[in-house]
Protein backbone atom coordinates (compact mmCIF):
# COMPACT_ATOMS: atom_id res chain seq x y z
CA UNK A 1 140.95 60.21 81.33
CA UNK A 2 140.83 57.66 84.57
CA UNK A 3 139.10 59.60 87.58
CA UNK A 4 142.83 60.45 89.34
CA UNK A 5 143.54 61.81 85.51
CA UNK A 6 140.98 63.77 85.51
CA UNK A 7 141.19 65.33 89.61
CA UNK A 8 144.45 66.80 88.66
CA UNK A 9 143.27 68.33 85.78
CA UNK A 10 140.26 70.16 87.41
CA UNK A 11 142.54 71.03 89.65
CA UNK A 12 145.18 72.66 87.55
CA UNK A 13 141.88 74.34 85.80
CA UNK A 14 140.89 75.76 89.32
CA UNK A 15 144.47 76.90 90.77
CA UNK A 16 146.93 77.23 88.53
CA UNK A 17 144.53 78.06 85.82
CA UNK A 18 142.67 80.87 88.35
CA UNK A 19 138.94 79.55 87.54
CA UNK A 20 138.42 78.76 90.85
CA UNK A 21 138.21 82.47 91.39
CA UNK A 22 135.00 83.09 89.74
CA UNK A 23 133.38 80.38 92.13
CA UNK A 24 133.78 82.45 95.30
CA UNK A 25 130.52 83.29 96.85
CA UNK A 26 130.73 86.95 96.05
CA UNK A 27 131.56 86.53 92.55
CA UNK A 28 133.45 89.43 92.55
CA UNK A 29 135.32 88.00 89.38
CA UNK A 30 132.51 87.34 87.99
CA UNK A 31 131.72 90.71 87.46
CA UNK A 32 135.18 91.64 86.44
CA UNK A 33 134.72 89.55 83.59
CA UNK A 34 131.17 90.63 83.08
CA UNK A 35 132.50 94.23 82.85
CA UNK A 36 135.42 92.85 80.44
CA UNK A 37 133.62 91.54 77.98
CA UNK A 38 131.41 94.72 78.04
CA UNK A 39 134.18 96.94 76.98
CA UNK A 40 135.42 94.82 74.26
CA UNK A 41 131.92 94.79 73.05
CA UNK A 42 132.31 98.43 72.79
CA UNK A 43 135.89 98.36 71.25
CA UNK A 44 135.02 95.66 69.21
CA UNK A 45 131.60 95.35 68.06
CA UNK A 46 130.19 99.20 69.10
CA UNK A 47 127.30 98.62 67.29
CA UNK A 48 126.48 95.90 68.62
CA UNK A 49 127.11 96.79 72.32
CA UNK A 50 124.70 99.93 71.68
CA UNK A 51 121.77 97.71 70.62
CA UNK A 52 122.24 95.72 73.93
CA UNK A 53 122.66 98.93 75.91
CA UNK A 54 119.29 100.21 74.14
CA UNK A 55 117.63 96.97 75.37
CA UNK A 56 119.16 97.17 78.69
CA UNK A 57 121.23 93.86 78.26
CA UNK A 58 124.15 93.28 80.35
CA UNK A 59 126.71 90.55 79.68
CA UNK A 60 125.20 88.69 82.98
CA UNK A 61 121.48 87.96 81.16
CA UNK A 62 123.99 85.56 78.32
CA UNK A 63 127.10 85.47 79.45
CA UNK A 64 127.49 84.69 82.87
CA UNK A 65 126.43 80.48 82.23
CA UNK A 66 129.35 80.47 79.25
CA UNK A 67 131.95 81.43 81.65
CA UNK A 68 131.05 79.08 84.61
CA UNK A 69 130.63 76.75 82.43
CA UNK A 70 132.82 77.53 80.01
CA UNK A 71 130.03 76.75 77.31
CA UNK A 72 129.81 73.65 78.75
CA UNK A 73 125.94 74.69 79.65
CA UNK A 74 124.47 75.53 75.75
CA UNK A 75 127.09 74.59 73.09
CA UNK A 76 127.65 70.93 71.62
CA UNK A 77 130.31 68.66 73.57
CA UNK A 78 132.77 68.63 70.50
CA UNK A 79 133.03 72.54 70.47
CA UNK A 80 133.04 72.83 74.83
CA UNK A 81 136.42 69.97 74.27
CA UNK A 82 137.88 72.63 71.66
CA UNK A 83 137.62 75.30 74.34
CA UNK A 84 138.87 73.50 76.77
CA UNK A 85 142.09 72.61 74.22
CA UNK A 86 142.64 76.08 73.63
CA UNK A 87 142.20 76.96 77.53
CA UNK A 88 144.89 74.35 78.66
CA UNK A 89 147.22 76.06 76.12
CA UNK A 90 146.57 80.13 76.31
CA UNK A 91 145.00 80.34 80.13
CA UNK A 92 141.24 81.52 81.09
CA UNK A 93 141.63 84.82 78.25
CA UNK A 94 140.07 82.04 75.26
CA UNK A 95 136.46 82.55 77.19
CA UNK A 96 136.42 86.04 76.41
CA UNK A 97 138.09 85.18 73.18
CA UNK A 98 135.71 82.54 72.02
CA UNK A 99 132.03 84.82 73.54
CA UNK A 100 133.42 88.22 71.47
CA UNK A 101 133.94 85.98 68.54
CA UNK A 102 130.64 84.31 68.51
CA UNK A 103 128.59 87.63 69.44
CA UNK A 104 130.84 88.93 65.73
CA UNK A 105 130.20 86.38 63.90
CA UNK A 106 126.32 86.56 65.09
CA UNK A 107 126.07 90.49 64.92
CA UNK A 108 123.93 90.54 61.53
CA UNK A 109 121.34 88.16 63.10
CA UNK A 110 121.10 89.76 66.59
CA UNK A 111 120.91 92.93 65.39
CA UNK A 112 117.58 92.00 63.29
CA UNK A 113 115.80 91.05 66.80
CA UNK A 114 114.68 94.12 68.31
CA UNK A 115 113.51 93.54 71.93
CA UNK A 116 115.22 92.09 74.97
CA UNK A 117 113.46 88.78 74.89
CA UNK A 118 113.90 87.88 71.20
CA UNK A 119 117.59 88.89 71.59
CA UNK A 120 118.48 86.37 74.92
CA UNK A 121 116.67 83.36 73.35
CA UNK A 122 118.50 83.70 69.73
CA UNK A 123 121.54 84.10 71.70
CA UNK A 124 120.36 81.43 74.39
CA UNK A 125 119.02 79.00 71.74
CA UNK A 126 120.04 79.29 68.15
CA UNK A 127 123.42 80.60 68.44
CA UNK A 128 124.97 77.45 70.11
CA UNK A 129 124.07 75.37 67.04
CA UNK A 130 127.37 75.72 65.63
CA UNK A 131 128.14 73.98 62.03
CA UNK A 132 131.60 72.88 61.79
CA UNK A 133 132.32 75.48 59.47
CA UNK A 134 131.61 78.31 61.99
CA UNK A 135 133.49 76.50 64.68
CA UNK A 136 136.52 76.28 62.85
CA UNK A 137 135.65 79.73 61.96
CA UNK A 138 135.53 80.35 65.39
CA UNK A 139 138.97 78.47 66.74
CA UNK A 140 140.66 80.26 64.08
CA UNK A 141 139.42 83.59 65.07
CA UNK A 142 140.90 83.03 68.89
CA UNK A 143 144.31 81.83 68.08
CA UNK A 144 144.87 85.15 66.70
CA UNK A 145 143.22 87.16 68.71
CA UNK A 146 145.28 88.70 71.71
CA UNK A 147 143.10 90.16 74.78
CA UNK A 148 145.96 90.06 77.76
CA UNK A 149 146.56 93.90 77.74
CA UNK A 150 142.86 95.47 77.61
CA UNK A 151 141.32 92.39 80.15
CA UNK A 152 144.22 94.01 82.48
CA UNK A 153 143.43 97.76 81.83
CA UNK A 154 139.75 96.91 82.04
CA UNK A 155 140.46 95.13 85.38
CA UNK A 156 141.99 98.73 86.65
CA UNK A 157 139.61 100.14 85.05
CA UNK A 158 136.60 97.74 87.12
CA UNK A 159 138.32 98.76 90.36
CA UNK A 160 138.86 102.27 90.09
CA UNK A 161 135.40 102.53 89.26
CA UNK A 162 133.98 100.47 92.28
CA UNK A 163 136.26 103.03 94.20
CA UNK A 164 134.86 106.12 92.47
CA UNK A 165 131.33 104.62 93.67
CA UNK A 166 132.71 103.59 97.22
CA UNK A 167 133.19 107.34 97.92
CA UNK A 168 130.53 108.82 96.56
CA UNK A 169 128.76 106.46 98.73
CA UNK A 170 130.21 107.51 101.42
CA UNK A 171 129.00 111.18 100.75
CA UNK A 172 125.78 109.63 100.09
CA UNK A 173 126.57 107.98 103.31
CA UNK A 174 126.75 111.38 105.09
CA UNK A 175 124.23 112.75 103.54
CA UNK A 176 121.82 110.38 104.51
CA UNK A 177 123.12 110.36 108.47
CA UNK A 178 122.26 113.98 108.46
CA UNK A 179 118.89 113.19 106.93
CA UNK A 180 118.14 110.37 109.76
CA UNK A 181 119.69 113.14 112.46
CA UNK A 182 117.12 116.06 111.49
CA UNK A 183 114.18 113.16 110.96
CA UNK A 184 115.09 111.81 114.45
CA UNK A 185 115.15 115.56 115.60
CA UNK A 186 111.68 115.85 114.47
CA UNK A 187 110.46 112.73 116.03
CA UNK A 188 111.61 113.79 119.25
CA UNK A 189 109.77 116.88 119.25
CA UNK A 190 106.60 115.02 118.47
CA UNK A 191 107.26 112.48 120.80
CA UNK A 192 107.61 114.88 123.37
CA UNK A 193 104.38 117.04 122.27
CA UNK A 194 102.44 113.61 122.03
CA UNK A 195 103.69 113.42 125.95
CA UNK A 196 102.37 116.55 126.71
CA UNK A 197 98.98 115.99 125.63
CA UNK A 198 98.93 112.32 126.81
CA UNK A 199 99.75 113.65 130.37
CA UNK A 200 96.63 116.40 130.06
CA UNK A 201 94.53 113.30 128.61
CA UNK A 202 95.81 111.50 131.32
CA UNK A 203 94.63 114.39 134.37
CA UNK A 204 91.26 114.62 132.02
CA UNK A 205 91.07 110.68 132.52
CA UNK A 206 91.50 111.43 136.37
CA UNK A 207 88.90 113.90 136.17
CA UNK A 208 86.45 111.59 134.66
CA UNK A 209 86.95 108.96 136.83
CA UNK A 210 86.07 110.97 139.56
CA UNK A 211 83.27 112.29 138.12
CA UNK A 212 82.07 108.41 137.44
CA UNK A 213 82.67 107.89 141.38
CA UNK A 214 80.65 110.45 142.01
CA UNK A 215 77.52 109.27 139.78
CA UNK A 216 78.01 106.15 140.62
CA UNK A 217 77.43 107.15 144.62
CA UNK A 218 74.55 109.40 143.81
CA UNK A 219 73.15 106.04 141.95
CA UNK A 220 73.32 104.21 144.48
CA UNK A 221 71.87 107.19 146.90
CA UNK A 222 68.84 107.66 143.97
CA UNK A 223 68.05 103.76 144.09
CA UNK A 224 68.34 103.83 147.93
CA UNK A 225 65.43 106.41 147.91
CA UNK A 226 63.65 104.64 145.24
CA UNK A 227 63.62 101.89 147.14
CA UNK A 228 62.31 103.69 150.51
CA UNK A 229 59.75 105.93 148.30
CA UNK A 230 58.53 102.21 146.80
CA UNK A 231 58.02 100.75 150.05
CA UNK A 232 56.19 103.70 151.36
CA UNK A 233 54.49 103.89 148.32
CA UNK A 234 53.24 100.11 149.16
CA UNK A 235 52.05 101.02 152.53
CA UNK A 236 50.53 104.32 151.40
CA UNK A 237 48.27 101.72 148.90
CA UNK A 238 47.69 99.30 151.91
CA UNK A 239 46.21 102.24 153.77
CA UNK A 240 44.13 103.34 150.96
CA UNK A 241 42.82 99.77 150.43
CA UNK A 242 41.77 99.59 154.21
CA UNK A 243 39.98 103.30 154.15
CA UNK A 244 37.84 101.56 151.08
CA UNK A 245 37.05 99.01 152.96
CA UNK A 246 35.88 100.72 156.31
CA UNK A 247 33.85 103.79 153.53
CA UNK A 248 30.85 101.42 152.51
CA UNK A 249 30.32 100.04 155.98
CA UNK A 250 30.29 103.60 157.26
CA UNK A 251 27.87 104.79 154.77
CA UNK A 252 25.20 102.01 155.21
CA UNK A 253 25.22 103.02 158.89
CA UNK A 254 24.60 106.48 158.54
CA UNK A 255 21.92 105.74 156.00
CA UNK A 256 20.28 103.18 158.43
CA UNK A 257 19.94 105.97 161.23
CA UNK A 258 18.82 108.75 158.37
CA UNK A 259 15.75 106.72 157.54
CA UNK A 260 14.81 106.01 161.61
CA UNK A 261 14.95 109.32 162.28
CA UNK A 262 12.25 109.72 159.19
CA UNK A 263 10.32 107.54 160.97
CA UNK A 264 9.92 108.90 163.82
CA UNK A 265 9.32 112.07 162.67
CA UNK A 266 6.26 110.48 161.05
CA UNK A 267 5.20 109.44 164.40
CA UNK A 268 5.45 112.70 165.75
């Protein structure tokens, strides 16, 4: 097609077609159709749909890229131009016609892989290789397929669900208001025992200080006297130092007039 060609058709894709939907940023579509193709697994293919539940795969993990893309992401050009054929003629229903066909078809292989890896890259990797023998197997299988009636009930069925879960999530809600009520309850009461003992660590602190004050002055008072006791301490040594001196001087004069008076009582 020339580029204007092609513009009109992506646009009658996107609005009058309704994919344009599924591009929102909330993908709320999305997972409509993710829940759609769920339940057809399970009215379709329940086998199947059991041995992805016991793996814990959800149509997002391989299904979500076929519908954005509409296979356009994994499957061979020739086969994505068939699709888009078929979607031009029957409306956006042929992607959930075209996945539930190829998971059937595919059933005996998956069902041999027995772990949630092993499962997403068969589907991922080999199941895209299409022959032409299971495409046309495939084509065949949509045009006489019709979906319209249980993608509608499952729609209902997607919102009255999301409603069911929107009020018991508003109990929830409750529940967990009252929860945060008695917890902030609690943390007043600590708060205000935690006051309590911070304004009696607080007089304690006072206390303390005061005490410091008061050593602190009788330091002062203690070095004071040191000081005075030092200095007469000093002058008590000076003192000392001068009776030493004046001893020796003393004694050589009394020993001096001890041996005259020897003398003269010699004489005598």
């Amino acid at each position: 097609m020339s580029e204007e060609d092609a513009f009109h058709m992506l646009k009658f894709l996107m609005y009058d077609m309704g994919l344009r939907k599924q591009y929102r940023p909330d993908m709320i579509i999305l997972q409509i159709q993710m829940y759609q193709l769920s339940r057809l697994l399970h009215d379709y293919h329940r086998d199947l749909y059991c041995h992805f539940e016991e793996n814990e795969i959800s149509p997002s993990l391989y299904a979500a890229p076929w519908f954005l893309t509409v296979f356009a992401s994994q499957f061979p050009l020739g086969f994505v131009a068939r699709v888009f054929d078929m979607i031009f003629l029957q409306g956006s229903e042929v992607i959930f016609k075209v996945a539930l066909s190829l998971l059937g078809s595919h059933k005996p292989l998956i069902l041999q892989h027995e772990s949630l890896e092993s499962i997403i890259d068969f589907i991922k990797c080999t199941l895209p290789n299409l022959g032409l023998v299971q495409m046309e197997k495939t084509i065949n299988q949509v045009f006489e397929m019709d979906l319209s009636k249980q993608l509608q009930a499952y729609e209902v069925e997607y919102h009255v669900l999301q409603d069911e879960l929107m009020d018991s999530s508003a109990l929830s809600e409750n529940e967990r208001l009252e929860k945060l009520e008695k917890n902030n309850n609690s943390l007043r009461k600590q708060n205000s025992d935690l006051l309590e003992e911070l304004e009696v660590a607080h007089t304690k602190i006072e206390s303390l200080e005061a005490t410091v004050k008061t050593l602190l002055s009788n330091e002062g008072k203690l070095k004071q006297a040191i000081c005075t006791l030092e200095l007469e301490r000093a002058a008590l040594l000076a003192t000392v130092k001068e009776f030493q001196k004046q001893v020796p001087s003393t004694e050589h004069a009394d020993n001096r007039t001890f041996s005259e008076a020897q003398e003269n009582d010699c004489k005598i």
